[in-house]
PDB file of N, CA and C in Angstrom:
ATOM      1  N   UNK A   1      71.619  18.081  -8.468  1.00  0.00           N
ATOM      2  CA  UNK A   1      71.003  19.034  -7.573  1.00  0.00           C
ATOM      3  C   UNK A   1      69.619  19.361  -8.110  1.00  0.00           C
ATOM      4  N   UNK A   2      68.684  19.213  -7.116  1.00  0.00           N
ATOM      5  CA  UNK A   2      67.151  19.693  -7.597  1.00  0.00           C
ATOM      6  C   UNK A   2      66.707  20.854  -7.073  1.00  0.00           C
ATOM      7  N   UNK A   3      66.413  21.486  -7.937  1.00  0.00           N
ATOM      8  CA  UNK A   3      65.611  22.898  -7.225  1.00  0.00           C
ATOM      9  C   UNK A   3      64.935  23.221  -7.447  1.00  0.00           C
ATOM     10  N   UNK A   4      63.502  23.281  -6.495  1.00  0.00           N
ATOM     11  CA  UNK A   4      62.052  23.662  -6.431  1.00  0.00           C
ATOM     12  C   UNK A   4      61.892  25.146  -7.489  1.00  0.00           C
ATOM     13  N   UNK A   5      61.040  25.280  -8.201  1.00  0.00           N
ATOM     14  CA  UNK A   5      60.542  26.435  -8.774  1.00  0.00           C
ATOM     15  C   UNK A   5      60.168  27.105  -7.576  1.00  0.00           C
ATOM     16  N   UNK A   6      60.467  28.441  -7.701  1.00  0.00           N
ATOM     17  CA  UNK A   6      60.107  29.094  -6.841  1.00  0.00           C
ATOM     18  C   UNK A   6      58.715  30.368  -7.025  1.00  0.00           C
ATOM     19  N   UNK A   7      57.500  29.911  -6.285  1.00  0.00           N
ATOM     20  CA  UNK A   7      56.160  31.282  -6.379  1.00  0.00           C
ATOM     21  C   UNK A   7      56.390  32.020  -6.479  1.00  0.00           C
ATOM     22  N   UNK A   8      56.731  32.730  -7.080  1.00  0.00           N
ATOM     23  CA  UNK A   8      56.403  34.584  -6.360  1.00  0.00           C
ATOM     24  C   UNK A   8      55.634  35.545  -6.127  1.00  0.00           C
ATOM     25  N   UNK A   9      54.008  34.609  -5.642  1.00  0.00           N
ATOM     26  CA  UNK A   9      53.523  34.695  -5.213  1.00  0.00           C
ATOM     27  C   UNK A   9      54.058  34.491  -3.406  1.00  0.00           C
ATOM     28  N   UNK A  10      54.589  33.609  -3.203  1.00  0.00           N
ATOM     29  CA  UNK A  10      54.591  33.248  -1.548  1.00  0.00           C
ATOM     30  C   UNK A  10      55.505  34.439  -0.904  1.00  0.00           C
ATOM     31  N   UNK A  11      54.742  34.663   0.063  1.00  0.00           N
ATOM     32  CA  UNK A  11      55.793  35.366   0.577  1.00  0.00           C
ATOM     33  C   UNK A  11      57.326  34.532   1.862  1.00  0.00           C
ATOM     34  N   UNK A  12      57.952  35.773   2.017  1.00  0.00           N
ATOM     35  CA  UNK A  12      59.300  35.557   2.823  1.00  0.00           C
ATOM     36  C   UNK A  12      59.039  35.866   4.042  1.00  0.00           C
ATOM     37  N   UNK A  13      59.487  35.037   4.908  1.00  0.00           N
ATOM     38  CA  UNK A  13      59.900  35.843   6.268  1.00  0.00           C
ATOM     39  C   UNK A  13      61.180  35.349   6.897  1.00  0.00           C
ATOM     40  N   UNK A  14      62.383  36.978   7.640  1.00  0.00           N
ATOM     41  CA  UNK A  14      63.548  36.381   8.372  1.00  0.00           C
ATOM     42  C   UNK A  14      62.963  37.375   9.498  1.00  0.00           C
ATOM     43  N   UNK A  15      63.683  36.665  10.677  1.00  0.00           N
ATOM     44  CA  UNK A  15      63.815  37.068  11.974  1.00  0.00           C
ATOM     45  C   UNK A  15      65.381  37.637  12.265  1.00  0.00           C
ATOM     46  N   UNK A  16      65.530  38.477  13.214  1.00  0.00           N
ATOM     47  CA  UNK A  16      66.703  38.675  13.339  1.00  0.00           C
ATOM     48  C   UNK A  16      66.673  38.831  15.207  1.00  0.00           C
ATOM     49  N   UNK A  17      67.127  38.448  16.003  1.00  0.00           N
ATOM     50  CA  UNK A  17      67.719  38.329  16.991  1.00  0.00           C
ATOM     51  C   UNK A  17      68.783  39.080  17.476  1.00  0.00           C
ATOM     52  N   UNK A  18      68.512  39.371  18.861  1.00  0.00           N
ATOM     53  CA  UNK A  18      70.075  39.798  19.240  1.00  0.00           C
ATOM     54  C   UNK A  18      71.315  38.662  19.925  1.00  0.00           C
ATOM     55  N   UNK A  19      71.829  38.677  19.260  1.00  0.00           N
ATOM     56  CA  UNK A  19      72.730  37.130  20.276  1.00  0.00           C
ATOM     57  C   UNK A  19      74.601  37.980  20.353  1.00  0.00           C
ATOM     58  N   UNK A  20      74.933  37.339  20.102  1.00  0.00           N
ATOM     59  CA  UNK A  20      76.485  37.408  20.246  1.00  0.00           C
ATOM     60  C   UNK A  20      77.026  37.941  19.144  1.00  0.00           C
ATOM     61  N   UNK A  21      77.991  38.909  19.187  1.00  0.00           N
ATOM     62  CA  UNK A  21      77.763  39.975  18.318  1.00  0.00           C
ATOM     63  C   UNK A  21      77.142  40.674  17.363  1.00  0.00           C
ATOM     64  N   UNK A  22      75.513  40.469  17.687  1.00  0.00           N
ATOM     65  CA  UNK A  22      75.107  41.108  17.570  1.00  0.00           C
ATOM     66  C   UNK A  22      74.491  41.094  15.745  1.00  0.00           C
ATOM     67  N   UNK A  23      74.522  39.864  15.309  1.00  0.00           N
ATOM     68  CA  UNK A  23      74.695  39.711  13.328  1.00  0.00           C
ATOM     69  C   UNK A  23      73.180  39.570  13.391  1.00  0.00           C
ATOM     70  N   UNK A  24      72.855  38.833  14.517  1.00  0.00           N
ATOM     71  CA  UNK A  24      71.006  38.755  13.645  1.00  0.00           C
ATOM     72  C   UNK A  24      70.343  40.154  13.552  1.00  0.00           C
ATOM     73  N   UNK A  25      70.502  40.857  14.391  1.00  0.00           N
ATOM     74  CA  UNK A  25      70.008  42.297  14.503  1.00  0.00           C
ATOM     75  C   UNK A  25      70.690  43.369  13.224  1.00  0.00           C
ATOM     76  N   UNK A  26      71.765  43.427  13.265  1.00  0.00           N
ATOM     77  CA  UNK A  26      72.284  44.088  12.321  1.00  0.00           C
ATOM     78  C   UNK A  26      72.150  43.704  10.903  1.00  0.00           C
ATOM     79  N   UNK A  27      72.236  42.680  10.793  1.00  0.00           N
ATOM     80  CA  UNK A  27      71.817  41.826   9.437  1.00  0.00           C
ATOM     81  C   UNK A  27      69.890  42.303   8.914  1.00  0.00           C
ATOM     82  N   UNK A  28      69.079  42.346  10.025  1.00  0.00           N
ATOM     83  CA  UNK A  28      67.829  42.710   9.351  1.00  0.00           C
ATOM     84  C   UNK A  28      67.716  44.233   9.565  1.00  0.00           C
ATOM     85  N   UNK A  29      68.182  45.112  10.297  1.00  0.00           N
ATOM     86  CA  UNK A  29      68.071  45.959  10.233  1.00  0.00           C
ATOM     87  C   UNK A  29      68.791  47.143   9.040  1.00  0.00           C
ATOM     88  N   UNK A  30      70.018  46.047   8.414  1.00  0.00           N
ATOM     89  CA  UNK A  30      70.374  46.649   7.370  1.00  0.00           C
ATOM     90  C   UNK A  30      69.356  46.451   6.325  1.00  0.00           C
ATOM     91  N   UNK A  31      68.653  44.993   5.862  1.00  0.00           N
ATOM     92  CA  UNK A  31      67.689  45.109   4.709  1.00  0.00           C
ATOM     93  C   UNK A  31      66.434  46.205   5.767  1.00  0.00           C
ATOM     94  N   UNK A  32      65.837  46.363   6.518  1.00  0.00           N
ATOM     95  CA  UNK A  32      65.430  47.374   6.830  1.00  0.00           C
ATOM     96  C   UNK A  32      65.495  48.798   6.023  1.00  0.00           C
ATOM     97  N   UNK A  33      66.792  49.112   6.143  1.00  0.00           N
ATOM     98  CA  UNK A  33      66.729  50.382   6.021  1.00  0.00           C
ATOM     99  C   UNK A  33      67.185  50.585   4.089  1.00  0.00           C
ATOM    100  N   UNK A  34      68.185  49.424   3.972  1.00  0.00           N
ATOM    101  CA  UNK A  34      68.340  49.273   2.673  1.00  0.00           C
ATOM    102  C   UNK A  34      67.182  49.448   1.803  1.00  0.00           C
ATOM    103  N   UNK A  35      66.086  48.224   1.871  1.00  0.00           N
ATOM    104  CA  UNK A  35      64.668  48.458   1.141  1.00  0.00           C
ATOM    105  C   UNK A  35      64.208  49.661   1.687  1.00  0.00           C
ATOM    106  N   UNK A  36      64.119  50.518   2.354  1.00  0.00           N
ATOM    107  CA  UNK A  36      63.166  51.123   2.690  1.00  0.00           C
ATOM    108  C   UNK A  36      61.959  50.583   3.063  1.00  0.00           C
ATOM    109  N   UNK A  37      61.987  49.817   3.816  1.00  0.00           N
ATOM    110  CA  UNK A  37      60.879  48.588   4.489  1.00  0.00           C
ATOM    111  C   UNK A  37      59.869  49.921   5.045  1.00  0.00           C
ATOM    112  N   UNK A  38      58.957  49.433   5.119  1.00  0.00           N
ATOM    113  CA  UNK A  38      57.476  50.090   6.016  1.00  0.00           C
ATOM    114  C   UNK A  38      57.679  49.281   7.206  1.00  0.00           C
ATOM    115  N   UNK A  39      57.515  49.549   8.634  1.00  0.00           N
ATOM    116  CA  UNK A  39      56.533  49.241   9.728  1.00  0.00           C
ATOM    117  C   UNK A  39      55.360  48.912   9.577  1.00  0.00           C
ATOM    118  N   UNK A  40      55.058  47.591  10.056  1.00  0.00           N
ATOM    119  CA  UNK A  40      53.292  47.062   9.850  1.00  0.00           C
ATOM    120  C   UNK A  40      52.749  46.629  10.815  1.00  0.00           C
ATOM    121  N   UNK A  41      53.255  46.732  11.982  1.00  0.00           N
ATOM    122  CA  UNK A  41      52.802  45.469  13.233  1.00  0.00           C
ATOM    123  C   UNK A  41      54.032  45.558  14.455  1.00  0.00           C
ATOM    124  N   UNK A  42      53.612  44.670  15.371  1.00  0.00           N
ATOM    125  CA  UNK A  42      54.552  44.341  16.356  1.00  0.00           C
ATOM    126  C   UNK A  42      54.208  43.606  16.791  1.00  0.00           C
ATOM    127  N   UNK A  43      54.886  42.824  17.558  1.00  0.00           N
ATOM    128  CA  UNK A  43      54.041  41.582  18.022  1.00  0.00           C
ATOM    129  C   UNK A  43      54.881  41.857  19.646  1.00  0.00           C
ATOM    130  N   UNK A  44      53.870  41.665  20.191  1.00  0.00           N
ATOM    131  CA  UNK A  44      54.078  41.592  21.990  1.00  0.00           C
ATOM    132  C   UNK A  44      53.686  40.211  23.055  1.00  0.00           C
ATOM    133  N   UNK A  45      55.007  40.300  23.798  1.00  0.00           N
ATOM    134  CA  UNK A  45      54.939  38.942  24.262  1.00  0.00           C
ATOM    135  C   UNK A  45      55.063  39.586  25.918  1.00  0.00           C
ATOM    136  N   UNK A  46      53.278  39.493  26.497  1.00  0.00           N
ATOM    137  CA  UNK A  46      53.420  40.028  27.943  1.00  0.00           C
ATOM    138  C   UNK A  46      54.501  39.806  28.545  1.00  0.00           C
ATOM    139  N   UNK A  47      55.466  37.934  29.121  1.00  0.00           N
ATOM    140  CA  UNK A  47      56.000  37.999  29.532  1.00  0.00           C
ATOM    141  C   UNK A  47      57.207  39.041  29.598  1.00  0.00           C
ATOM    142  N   UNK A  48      57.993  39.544  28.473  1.00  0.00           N
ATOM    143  CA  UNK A  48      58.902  40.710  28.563  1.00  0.00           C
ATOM    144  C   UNK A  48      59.057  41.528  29.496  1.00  0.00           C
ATOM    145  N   UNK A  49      59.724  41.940  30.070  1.00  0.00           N
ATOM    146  CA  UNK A  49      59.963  43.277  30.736  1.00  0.00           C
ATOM    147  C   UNK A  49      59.770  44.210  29.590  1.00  0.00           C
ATOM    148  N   UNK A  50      58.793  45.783  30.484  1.00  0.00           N
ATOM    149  CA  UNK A  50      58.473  46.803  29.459  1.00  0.00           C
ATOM    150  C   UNK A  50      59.592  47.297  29.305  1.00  0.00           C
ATOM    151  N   UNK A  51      59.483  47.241  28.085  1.00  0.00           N
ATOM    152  CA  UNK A  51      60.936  48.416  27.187  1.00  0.00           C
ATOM    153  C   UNK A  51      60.501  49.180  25.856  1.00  0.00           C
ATOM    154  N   UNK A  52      60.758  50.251  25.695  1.00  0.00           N
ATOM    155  CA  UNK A  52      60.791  51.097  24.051  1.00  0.00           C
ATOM    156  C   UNK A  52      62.135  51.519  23.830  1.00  0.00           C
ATOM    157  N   UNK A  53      62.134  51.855  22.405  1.00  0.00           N
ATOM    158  CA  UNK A  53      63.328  52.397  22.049  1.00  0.00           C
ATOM    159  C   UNK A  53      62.873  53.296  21.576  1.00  0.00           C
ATOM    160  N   UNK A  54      63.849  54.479  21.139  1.00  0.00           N
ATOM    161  CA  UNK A  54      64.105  55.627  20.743  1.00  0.00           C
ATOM    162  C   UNK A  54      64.627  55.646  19.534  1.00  0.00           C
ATOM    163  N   UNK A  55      64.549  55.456  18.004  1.00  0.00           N
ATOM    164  CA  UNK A  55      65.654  55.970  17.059  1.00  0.00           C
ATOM    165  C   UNK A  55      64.773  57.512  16.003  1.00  0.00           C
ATOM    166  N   UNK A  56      65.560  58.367  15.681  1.00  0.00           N
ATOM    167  CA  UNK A  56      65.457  59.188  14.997  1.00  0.00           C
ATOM    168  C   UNK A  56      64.318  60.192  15.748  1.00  0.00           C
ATOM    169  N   UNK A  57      64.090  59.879  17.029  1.00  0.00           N
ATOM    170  CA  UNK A  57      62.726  60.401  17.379  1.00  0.00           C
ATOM    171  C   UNK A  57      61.955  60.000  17.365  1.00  0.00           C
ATOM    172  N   UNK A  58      61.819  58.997  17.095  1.00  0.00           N
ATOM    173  CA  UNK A  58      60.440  57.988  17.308  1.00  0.00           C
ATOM    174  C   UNK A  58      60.618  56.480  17.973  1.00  0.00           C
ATOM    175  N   UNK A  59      59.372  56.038  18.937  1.00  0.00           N
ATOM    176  CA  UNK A  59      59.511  55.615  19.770  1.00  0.00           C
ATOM    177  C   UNK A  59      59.611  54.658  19.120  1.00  0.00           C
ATOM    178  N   UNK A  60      59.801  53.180  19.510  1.00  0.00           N
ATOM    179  CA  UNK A  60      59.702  51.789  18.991  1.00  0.00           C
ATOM    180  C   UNK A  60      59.866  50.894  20.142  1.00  0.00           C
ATOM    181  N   UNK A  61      58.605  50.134  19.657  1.00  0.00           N
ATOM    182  CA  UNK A  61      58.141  48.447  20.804  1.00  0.00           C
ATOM    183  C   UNK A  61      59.525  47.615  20.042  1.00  0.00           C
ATOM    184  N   UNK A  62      60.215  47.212  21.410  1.00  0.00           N
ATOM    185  CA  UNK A  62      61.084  45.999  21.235  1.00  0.00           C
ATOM    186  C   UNK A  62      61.118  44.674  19.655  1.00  0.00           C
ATOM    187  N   UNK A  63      59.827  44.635  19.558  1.00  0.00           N
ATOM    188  CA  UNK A  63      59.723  43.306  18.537  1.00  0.00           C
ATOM    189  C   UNK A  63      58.836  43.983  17.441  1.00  0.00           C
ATOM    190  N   UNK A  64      59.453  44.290  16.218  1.00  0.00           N
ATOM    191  CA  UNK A  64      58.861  44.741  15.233  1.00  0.00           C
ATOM    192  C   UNK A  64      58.532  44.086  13.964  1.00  0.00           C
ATOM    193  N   UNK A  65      57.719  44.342  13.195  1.00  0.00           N
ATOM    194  CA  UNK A  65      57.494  43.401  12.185  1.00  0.00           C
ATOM    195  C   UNK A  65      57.560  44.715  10.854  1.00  0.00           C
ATOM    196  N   UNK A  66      58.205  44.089   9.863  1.00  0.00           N
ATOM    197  CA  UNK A  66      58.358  45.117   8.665  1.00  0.00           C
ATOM    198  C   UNK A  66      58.182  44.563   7.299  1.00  0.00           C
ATOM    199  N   UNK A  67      57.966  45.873   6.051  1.00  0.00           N
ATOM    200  CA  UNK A  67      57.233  44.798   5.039  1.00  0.00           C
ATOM    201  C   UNK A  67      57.149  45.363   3.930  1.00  0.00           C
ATOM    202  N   UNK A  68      57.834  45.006   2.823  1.00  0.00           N
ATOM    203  CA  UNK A  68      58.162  45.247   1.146  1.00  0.00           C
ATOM    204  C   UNK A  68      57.678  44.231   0.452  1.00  0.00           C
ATOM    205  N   UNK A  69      56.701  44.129  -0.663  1.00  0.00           N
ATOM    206  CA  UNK A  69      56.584  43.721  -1.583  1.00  0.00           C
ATOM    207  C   UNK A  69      55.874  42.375  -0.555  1.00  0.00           C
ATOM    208  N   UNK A  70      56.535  40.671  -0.988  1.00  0.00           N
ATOM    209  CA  UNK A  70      56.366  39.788  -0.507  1.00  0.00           C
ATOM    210  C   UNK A  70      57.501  39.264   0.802  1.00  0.00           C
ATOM    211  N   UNK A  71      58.433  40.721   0.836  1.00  0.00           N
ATOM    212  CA  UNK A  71      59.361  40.442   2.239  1.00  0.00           C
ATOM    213  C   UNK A  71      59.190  40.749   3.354  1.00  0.00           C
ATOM    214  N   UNK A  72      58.653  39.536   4.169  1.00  0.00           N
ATOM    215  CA  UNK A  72      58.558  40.172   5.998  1.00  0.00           C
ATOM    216  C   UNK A  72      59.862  39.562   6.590  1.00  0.00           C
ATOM    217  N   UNK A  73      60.065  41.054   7.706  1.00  0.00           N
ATOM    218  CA  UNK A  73      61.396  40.853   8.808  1.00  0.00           C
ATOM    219  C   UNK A  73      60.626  41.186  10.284  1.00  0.00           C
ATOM    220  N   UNK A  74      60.835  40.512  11.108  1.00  0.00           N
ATOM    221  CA  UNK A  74      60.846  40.481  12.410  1.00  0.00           C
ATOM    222  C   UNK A  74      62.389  40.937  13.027  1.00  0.00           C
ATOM    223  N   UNK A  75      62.394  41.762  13.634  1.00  0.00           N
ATOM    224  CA  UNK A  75      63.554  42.342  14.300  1.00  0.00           C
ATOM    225  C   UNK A  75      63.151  42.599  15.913  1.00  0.00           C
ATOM    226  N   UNK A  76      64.028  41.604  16.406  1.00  0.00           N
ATOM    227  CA  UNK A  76      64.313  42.325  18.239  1.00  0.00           C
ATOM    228  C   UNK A  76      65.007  42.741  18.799  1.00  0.00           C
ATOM    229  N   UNK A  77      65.070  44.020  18.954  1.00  0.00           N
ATOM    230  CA  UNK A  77      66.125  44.872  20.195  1.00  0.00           C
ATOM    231  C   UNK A  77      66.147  44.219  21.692  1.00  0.00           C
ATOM    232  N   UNK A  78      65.610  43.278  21.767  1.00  0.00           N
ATOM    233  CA  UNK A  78      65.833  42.640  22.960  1.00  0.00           C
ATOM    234  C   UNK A  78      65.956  41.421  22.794  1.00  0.00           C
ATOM    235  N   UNK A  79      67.344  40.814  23.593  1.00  0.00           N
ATOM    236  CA  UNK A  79      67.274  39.314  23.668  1.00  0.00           C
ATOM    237  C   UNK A  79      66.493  38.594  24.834  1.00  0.00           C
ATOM    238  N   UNK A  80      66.003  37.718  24.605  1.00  0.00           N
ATOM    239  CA  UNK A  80      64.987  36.584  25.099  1.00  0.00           C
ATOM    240  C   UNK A  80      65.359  35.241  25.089  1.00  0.00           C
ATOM    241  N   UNK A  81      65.572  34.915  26.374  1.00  0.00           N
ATOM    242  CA  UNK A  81      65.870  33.127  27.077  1.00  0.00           C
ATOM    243  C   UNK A  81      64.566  32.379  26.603  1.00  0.00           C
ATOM    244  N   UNK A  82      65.175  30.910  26.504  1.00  0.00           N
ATOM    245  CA  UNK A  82      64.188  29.712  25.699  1.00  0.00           C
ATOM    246  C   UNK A  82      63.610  29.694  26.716  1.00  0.00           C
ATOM    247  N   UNK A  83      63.230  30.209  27.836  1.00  0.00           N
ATOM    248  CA  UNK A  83      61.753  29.888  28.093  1.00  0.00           C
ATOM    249  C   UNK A  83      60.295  30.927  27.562  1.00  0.00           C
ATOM    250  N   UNK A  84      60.688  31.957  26.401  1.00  0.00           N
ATOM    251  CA  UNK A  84      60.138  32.620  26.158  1.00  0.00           C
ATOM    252  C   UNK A  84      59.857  32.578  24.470  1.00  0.00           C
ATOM    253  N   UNK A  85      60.826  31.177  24.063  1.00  0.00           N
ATOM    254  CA  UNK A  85      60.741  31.251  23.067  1.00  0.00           C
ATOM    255  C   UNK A  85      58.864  29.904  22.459  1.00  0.00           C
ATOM    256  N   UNK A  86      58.664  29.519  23.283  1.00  0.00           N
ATOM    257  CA  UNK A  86      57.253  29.395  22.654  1.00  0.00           C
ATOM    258  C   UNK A  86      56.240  30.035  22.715  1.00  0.00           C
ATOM    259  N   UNK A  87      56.369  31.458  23.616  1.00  0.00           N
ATOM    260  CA  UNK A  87      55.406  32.507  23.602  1.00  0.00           C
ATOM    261  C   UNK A  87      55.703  33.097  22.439  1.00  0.00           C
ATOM    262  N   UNK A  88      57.408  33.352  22.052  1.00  0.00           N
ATOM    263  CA  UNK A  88      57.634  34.073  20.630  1.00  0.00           C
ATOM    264  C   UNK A  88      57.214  33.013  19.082  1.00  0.00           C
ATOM    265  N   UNK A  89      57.187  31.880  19.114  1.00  0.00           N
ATOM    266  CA  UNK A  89      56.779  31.383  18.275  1.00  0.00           C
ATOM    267  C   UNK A  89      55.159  31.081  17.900  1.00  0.00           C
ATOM    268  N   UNK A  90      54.746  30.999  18.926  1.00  0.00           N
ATOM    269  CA  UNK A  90      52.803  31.388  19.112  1.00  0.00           C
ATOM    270  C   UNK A  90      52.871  32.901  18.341  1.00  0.00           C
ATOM    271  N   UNK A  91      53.025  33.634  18.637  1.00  0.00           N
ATOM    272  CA  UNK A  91      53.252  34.827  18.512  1.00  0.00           C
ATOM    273  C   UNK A  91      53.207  35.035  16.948  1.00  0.00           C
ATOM    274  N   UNK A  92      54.418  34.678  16.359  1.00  0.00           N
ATOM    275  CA  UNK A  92      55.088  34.503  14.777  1.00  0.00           C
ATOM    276  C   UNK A  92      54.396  34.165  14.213  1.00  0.00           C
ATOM    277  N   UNK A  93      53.469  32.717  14.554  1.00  0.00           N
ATOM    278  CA  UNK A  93      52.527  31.644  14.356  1.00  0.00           C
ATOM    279  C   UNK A  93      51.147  32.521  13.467  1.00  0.00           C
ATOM    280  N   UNK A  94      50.787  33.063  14.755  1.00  0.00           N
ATOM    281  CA  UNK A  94      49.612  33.969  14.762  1.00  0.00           C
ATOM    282  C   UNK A  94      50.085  35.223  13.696  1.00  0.00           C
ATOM    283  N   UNK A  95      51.025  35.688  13.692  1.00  0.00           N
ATOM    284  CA  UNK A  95      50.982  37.115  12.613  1.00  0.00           C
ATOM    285  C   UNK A  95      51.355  36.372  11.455  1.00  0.00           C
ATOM    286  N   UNK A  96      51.575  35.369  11.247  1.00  0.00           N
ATOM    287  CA  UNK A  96      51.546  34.630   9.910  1.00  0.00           C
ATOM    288  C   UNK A  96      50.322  34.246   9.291  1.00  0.00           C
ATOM    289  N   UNK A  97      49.596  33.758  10.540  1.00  0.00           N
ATOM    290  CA  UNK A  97      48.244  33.481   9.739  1.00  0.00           C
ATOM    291  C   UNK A  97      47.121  34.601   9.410  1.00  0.00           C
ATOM    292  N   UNK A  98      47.697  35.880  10.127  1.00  0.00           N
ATOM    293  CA  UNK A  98      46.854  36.759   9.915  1.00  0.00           C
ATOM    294  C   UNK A  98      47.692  37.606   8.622  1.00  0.00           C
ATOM    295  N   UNK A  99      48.390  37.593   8.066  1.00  0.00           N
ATOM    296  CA  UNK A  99      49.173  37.855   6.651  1.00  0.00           C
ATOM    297  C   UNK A  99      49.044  37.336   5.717  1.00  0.00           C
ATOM    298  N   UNK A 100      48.030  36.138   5.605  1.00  0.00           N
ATOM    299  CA  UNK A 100      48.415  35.291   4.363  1.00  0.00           C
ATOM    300  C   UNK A 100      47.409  36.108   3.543  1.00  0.00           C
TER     301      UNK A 100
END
């Protein structure tokens, strides 16, 4: 078995999704709250129907981007059909290159 040295310089990024029961969402929203992640961004994809959420009293855009150390999470409260998924990957694309 070979295994790359790993930077630690580079940073991370996971996405989490809402799909079928619901694990991609819950899964980043637990390191969310676990780290104590910051809010840094959002990324918006016109096609969507407008939606916000509500938690603790404060409002929140559907697709959020969050951020500790060298760890970024993308989290969506809304699920999205593959015809929306190369607007969401343009999207990802672009807040990656503006992070490095």
């Amino acid at each position: 078995m070979k295994i790359a040295k790993y930077d630690k310089k580079e940073n991370t990024l996971l996405v989490g999704f809402p799909s079928n029961g619901l694990v991609g969402t819950f899964s980043i929203s637990y390191l969310i709250h676990h780290l104590k992640m910051k809010q840094m961004g959002e990324i918006e994809i016109p096609e969507l129907p407008p939606t916000l959420f509500v938690e603790g009293g404060d409002i929140l855009v559907p697709i959020r981007v969050y951020n500790k150390n060298n760890l970024f999470v993308i989290i969506s409260d809304i699920p999205f059909d593959q015809y929306l998924a190369k607007e969401f990957a343009l999207a990802v694309n672009e807040f990656c290159k503006k992070t490095q």
